[in-house]
PDB file of N, CA and C in Angstrom:
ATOM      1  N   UNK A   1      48.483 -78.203-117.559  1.00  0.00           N
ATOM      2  CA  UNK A   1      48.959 -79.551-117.804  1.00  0.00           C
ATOM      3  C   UNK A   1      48.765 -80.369-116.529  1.00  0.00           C
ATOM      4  N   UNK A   2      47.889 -81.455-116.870  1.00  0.00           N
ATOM      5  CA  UNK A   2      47.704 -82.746-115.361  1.00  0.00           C
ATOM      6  C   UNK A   2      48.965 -83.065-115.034  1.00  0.00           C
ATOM      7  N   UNK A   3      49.243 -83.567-114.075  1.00  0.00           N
ATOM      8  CA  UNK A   3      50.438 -84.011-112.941  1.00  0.00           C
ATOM      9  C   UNK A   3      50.978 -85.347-114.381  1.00  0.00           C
ATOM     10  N   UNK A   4      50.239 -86.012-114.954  1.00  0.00           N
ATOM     11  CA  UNK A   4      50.716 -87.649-115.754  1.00  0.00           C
ATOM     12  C   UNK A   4      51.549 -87.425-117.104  1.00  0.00           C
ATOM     13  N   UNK A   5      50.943 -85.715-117.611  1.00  0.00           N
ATOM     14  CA  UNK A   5      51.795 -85.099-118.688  1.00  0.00           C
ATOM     15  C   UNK A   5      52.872 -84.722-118.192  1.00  0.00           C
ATOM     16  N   UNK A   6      52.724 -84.096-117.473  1.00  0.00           N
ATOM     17  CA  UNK A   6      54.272 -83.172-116.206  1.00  0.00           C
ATOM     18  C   UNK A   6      54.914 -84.490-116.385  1.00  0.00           C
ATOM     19  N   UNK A   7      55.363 -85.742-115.889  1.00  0.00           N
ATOM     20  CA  UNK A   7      55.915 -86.379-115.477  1.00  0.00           C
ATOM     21  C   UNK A   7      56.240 -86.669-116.493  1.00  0.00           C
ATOM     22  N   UNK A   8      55.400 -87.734-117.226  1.00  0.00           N
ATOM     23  CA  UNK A   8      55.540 -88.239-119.056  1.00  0.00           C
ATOM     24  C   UNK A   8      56.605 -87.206-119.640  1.00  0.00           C
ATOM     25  N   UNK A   9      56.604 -85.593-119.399  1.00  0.00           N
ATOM     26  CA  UNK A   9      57.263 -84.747-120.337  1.00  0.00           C
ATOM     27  C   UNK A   9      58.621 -84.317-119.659  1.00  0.00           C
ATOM     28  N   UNK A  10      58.864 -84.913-118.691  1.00  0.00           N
ATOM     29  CA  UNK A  10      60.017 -84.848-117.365  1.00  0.00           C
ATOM     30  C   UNK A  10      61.013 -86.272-117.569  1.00  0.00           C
ATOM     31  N   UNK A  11      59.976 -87.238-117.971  1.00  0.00           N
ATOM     32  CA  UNK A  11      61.039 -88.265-118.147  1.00  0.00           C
ATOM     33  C   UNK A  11      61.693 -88.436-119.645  1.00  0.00           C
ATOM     34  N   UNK A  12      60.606 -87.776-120.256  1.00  0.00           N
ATOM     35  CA  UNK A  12      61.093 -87.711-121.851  1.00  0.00           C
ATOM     36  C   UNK A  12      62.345 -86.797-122.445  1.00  0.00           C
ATOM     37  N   UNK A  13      62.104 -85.760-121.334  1.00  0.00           N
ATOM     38  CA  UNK A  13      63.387 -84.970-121.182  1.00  0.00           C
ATOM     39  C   UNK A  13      64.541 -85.433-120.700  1.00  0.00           C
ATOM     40  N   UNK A  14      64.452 -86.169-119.796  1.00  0.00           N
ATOM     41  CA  UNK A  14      65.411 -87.185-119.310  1.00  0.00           C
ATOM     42  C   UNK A  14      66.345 -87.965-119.946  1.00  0.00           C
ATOM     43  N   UNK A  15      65.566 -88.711-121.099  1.00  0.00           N
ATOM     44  CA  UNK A  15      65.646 -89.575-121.618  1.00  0.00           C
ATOM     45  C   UNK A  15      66.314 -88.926-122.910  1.00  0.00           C
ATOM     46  N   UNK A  16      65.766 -87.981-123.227  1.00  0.00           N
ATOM     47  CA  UNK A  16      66.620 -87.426-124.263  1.00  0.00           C
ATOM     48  C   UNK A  16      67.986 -86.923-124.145  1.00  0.00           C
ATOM     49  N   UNK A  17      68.194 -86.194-122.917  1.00  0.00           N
ATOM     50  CA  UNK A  17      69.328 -85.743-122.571  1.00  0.00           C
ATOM     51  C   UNK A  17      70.465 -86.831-121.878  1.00  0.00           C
ATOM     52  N   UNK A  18      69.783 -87.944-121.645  1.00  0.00           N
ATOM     53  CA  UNK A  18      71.095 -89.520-121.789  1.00  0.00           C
ATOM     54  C   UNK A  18      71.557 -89.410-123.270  1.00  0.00           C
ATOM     55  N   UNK A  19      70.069 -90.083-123.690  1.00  0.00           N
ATOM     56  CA  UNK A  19      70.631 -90.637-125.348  1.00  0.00           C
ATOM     57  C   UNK A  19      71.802 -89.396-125.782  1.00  0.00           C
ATOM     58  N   UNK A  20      71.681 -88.313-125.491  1.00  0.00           N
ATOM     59  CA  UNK A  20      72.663 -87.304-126.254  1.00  0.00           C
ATOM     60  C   UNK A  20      74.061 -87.383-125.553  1.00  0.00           C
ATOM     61  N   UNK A  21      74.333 -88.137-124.831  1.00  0.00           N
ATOM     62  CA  UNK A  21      75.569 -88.137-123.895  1.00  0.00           C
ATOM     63  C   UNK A  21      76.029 -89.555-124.105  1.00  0.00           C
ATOM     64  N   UNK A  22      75.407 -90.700-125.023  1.00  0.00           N
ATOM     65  CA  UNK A  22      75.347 -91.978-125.013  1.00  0.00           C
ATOM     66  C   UNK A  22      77.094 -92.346-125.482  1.00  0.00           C
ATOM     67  N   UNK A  23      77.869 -91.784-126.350  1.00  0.00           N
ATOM     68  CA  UNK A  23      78.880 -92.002-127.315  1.00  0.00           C
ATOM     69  C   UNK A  23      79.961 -91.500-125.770  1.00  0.00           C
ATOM     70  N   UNK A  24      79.793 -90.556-125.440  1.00  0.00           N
ATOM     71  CA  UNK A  24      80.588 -89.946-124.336  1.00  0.00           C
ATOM     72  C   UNK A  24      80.438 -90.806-123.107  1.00  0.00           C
ATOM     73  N   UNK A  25      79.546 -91.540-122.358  1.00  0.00           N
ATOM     74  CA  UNK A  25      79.332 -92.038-121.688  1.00  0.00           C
ATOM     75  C   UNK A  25      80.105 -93.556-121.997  1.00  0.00           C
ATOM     76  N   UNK A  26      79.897 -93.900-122.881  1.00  0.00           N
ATOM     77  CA  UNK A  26      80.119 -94.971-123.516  1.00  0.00           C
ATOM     78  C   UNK A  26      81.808 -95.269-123.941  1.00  0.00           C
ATOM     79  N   UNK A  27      82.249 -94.180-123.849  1.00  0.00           N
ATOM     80  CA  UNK A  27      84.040 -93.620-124.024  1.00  0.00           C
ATOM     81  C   UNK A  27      84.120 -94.346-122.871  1.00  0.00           C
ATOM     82  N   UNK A  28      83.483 -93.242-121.680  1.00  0.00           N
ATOM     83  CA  UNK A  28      84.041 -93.622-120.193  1.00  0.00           C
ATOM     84  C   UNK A  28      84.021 -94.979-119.282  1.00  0.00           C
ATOM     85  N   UNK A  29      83.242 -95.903-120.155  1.00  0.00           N
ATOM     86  CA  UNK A  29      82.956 -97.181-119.266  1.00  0.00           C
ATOM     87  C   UNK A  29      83.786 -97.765-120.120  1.00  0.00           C
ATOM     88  N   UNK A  30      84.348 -97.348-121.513  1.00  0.00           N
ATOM     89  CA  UNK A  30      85.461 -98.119-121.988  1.00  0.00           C
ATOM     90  C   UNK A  30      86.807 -97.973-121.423  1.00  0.00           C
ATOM     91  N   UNK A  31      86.858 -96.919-120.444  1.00  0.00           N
ATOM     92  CA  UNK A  31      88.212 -96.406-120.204  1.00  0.00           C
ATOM     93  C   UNK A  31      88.280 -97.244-118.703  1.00  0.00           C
ATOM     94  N   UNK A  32      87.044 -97.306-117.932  1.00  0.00           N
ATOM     95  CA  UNK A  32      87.124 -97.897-117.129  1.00  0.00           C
ATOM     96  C   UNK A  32      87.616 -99.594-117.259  1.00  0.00           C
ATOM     97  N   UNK A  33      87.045-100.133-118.021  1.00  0.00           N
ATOM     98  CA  UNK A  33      87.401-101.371-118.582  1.00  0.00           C
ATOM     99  C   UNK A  33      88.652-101.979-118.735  1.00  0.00           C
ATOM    100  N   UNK A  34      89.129-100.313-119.694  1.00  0.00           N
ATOM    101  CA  UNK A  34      90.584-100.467-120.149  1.00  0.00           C
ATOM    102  C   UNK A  34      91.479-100.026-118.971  1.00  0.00           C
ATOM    103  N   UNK A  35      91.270 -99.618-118.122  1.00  0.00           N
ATOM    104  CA  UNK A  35      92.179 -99.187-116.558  1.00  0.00           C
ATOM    105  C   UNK A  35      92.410-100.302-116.223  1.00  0.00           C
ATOM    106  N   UNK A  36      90.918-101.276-115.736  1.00  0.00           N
ATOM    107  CA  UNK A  36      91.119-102.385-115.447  1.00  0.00           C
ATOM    108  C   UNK A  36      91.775-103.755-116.051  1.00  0.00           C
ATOM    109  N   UNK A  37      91.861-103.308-117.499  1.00  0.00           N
ATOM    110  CA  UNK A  37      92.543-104.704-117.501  1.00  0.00           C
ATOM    111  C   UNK A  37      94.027-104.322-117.621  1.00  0.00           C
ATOM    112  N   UNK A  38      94.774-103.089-117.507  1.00  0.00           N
ATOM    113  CA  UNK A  38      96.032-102.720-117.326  1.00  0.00           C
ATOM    114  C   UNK A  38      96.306-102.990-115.889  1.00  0.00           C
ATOM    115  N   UNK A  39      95.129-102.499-115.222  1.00  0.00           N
ATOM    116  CA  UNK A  39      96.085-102.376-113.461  1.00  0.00           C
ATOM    117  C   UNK A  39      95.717-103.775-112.833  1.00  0.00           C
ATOM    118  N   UNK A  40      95.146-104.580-113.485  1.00  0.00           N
ATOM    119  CA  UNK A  40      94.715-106.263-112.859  1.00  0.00           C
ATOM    120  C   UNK A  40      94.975-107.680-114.369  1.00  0.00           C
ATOM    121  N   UNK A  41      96.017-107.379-114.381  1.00  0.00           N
ATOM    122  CA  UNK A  41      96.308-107.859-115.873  1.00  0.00           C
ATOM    123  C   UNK A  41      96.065-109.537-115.425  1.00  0.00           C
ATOM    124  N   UNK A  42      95.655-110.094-114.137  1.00  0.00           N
ATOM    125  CA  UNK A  42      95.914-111.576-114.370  1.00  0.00           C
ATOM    126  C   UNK A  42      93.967-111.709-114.220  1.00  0.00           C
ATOM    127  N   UNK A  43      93.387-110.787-114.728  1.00  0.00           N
ATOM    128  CA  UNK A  43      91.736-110.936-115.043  1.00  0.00           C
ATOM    129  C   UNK A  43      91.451-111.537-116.216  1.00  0.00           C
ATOM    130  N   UNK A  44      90.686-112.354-116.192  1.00  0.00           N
ATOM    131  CA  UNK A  44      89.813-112.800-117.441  1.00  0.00           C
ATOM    132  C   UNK A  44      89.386-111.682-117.787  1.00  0.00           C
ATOM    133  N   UNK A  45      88.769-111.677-119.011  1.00  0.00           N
ATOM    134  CA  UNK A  45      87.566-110.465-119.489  1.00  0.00           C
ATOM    135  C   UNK A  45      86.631-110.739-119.191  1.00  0.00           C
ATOM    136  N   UNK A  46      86.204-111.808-118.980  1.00  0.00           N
ATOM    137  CA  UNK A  46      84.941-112.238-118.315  1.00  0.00           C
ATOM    138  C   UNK A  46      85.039-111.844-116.820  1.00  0.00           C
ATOM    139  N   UNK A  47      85.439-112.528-115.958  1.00  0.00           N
ATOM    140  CA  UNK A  47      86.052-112.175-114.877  1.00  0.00           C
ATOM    141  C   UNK A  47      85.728-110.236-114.666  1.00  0.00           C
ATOM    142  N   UNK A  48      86.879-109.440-115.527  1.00  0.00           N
ATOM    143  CA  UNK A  48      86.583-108.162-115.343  1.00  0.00           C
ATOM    144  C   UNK A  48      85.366-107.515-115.414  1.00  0.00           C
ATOM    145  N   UNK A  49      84.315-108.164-116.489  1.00  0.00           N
ATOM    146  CA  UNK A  49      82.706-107.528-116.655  1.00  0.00           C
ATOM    147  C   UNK A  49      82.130-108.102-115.664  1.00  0.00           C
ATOM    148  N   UNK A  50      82.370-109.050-115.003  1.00  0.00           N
ATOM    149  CA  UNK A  50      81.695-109.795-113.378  1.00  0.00           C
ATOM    150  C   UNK A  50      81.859-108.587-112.585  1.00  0.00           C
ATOM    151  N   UNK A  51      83.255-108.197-112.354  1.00  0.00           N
ATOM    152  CA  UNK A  51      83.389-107.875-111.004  1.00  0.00           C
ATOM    153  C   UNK A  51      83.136-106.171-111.063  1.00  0.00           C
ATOM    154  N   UNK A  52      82.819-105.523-112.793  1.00  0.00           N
ATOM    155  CA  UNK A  52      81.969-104.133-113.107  1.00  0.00           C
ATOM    156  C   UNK A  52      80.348-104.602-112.704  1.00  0.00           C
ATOM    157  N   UNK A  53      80.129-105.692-112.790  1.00  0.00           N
ATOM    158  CA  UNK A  53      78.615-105.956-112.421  1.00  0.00           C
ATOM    159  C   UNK A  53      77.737-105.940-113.967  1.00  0.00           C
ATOM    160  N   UNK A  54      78.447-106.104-115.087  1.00  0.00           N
ATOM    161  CA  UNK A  54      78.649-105.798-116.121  1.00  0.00           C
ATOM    162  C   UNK A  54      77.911-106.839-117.065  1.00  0.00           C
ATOM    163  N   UNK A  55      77.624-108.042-116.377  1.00  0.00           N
ATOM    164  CA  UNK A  55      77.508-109.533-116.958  1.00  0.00           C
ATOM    165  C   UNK A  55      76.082-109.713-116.772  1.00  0.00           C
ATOM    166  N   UNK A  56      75.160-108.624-116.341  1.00  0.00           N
ATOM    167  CA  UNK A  56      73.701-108.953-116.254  1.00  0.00           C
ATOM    168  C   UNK A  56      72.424-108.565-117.357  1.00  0.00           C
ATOM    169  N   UNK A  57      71.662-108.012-117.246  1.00  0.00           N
ATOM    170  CA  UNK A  57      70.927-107.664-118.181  1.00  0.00           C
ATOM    171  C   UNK A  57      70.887-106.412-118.637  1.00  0.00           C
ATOM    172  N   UNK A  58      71.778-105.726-118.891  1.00  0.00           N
ATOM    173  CA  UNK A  58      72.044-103.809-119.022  1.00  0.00           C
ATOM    174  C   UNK A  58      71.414-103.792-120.513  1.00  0.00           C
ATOM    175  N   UNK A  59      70.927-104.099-121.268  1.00  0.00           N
ATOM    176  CA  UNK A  59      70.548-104.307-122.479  1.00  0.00           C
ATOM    177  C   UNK A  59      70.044-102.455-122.494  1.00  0.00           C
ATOM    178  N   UNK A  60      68.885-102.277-121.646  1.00  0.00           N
ATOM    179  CA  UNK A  60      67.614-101.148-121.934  1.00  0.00           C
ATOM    180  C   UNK A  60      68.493 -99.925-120.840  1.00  0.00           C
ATOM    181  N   UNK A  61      69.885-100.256-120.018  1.00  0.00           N
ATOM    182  CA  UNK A  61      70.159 -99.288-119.153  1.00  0.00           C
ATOM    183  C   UNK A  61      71.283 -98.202-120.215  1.00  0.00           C
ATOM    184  N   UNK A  62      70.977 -96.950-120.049  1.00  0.00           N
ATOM    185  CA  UNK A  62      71.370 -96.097-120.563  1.00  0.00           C
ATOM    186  C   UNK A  62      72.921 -96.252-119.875  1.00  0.00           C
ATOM    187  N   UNK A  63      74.026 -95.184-121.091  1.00  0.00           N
ATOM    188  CA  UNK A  63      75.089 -95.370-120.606  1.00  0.00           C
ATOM    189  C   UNK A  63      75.994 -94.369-119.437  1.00  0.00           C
ATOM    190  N   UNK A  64      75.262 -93.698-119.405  1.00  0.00           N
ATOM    191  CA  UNK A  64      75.231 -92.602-118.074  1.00  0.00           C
ATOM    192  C   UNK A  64      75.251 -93.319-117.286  1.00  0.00           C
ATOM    193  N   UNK A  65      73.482 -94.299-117.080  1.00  0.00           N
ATOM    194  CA  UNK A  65      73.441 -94.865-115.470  1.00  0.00           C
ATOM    195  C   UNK A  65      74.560 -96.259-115.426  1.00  0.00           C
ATOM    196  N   UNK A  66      75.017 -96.645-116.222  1.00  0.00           N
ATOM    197  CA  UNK A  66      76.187 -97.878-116.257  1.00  0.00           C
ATOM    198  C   UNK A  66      77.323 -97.281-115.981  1.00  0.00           C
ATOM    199  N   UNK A  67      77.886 -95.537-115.804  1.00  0.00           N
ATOM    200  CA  UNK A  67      79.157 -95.297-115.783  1.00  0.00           C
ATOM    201  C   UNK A  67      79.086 -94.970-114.311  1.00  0.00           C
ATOM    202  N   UNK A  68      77.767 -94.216-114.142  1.00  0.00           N
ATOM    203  CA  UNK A  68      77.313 -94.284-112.605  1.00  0.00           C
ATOM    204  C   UNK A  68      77.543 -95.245-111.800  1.00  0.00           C
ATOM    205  N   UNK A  69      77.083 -96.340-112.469  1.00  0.00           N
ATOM    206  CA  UNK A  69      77.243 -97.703-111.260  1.00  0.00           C
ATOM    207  C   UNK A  69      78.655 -98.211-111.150  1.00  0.00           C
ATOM    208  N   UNK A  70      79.549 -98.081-112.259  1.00  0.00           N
ATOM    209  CA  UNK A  70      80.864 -98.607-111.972  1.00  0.00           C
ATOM    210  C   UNK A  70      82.063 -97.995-112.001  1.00  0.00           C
ATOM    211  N   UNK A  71      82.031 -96.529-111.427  1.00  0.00           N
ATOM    212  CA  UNK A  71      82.609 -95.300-111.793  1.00  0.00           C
ATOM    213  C   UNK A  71      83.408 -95.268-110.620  1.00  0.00           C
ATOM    214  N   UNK A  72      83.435 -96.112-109.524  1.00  0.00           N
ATOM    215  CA  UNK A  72      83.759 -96.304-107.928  1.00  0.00           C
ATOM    216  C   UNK A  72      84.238 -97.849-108.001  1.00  0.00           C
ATOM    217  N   UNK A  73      84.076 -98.644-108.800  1.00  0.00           N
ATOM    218  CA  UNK A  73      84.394 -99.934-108.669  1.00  0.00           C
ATOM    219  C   UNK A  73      86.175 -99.842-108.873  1.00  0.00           C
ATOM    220  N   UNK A  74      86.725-100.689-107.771  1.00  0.00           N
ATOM    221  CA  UNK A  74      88.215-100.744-108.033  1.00  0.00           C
ATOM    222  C   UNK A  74      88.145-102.091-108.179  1.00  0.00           C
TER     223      UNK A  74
END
């Protein structure tokens, strides 16, 4: 197998093993959400998805790498 299949069949693996974690992942950035609007109750909801970084274009970002990025945000 050339080095362009290796990779192609490395990210596809990748990619599969998010999508299968998507519902679980997707729990956890709700819980984060929901922490936040208990422990900062004078937040907008808008306001709160600003300050997760939450308000940009995440459309195509899997929900693994979104729990990643705001998994440290206080």
């Amino acid at each position: 197998m050339d080095e362009f299949n290796e990779k192609m069949e490395a990210s596809l693996k990748e990619f599969k093993e998010k999508a299968e974690k998507r519902q679980e992942y997707n729990i956890k950035c709700l819980n984060i959400v929901r922490n936040m609007v208990f422990n900062q109750p004078c937040l907008r909801f808008g306001q709160i998805l600003s300050k997760l970084k939450l308000d940009g274009d995440i459309f195509y970002e899997e929900s693994v790498d979104t729990y990643e990025r705001i998994k440290n945000i206080k």
